[in-house]
Protein backbone atom coordinates (compact mmCIF):
# COMPACT_ATOMS: atom_id res chain seq x y z
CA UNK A 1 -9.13 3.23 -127.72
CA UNK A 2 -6.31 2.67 -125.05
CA UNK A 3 -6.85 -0.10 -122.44
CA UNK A 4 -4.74 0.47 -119.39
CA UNK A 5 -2.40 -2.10 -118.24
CA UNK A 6 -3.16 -4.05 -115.12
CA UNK A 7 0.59 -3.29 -114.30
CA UNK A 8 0.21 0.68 -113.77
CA UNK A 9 -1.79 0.43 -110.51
CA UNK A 10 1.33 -1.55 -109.27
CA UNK A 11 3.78 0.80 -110.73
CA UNK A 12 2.10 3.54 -109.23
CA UNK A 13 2.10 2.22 -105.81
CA UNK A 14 5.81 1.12 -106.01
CA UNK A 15 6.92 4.77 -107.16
CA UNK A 16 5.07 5.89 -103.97
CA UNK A 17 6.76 3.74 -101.83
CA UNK A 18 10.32 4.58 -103.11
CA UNK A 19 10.39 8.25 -102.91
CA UNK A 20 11.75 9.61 -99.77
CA UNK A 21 9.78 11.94 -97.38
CA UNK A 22 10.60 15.71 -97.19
CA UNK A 23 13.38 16.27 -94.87
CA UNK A 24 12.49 17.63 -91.27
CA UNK A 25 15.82 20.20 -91.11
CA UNK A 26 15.14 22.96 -92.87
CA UNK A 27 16.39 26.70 -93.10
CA UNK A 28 18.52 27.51 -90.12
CA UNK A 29 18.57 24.45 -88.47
CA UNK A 30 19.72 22.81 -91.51
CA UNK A 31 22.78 25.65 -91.57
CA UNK A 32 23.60 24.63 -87.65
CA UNK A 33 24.00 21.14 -87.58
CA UNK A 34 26.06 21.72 -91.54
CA UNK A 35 28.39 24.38 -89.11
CA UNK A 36 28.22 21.57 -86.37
CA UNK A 37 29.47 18.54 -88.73
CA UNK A 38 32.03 20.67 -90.42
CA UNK A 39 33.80 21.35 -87.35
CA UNK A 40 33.76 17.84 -86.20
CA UNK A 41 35.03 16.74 -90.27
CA UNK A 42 38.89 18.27 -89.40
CA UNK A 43 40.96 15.41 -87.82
CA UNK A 44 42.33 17.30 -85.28
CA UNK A 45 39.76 19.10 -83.73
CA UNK A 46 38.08 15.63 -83.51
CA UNK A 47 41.68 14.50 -81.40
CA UNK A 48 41.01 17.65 -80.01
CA UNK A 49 37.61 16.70 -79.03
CA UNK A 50 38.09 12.78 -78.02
CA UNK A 51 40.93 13.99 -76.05
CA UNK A 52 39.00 15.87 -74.07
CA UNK A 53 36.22 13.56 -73.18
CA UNK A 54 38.46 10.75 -72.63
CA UNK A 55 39.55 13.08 -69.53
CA UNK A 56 36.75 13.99 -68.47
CA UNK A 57 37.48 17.21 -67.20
CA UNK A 58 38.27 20.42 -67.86
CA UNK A 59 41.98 20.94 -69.13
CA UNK A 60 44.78 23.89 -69.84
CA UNK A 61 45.52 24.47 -73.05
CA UNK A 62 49.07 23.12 -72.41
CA UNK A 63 47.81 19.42 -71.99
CA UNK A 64 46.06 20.18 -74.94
CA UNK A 65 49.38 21.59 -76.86
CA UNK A 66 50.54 18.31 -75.26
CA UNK A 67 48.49 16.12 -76.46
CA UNK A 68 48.97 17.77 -80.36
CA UNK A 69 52.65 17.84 -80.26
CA UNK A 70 53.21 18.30 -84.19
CA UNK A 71 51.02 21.32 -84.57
CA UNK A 72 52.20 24.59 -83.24
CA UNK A 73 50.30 26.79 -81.07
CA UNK A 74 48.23 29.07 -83.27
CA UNK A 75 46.94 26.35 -84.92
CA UNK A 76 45.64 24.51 -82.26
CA UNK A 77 44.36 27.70 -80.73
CA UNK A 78 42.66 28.26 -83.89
CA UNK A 79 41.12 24.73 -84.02
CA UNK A 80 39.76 25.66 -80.33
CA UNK A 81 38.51 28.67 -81.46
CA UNK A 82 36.14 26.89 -84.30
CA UNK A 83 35.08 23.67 -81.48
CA UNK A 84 34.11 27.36 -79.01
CA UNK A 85 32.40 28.96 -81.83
CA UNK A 86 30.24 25.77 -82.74
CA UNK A 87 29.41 24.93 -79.17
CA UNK A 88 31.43 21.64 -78.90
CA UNK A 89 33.59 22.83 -76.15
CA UNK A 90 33.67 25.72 -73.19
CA UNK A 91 36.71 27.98 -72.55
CA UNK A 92 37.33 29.37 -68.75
CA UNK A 93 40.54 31.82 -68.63
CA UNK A 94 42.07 31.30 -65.41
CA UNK A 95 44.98 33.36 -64.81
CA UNK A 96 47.02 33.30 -68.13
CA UNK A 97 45.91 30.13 -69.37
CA UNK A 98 42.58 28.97 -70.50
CA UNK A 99 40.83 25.76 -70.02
CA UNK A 100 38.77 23.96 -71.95
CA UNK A 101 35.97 21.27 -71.59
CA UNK A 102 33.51 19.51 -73.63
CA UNK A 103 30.19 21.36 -73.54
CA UNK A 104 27.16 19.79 -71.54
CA UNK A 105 24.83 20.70 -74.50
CA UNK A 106 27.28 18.44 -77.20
CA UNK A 107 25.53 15.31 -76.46
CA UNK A 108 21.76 16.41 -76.72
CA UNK A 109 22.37 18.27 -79.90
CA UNK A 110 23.75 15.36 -81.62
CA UNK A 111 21.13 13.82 -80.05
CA UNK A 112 18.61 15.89 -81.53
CA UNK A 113 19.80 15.55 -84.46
CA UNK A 114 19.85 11.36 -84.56
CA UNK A 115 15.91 12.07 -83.56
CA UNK A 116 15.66 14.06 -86.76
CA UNK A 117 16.85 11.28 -88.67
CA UNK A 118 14.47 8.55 -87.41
């Protein structure tokens, strides 16, 4: 006959303790914020981004082309087009240019997700 250890209780408790809870992002909110962080994990669409809430305002793409000097102009339109598609900023055509600006709804989705963390 097998006498149990006085330990095990304590083990059990500790292994209890250690394991993390189950995540609170799941499915297609989980895919979202993954789109989200990927397009704010490229360099320059996080200049891109800074740049334009250091201003403040909306801007032309030219101060943006400005402001990304060594990059030519399809690839900075293309690293607008993924910050548009993802939400992070908010493109107005006016005329023949377009301007851009950081979208209102950037700060309570990061936000949100911070809230999922905690």
């Amino acid at each position: 006959m097998r006498v149990p250890s006085p330990l095990l209780p304590k083990l059990a408790k500790r292994a209890a303790t250690c394991c993390a809870p189950p995540t609170k992002l799941q499915g297609k909110e989980l895919a979202a914020f993954a789109t989200l962080f990927k397009a704010l994990g490229d360099e320059t669409r996080l200049r891109i981004l800074s740049f334009l809430l250091a201003k403040g305002e909306t801007l032309c793409v030219c101060h943006i082309e400005d402001h990304v000097k060594e990059l030519s102009q399809p690839t900075i339109s293309h690293h607008l087009r993924l910050l548009r598609e993802v939400g992070l900023v908010t493109a107005e055509r006016r005329g023949t240019w377009v301007h851009y600006s950081v979208s209102k709804a950037v700060r309570d989705r990061l936000l949100e997700f911070v809230a999922l963390l905690g």
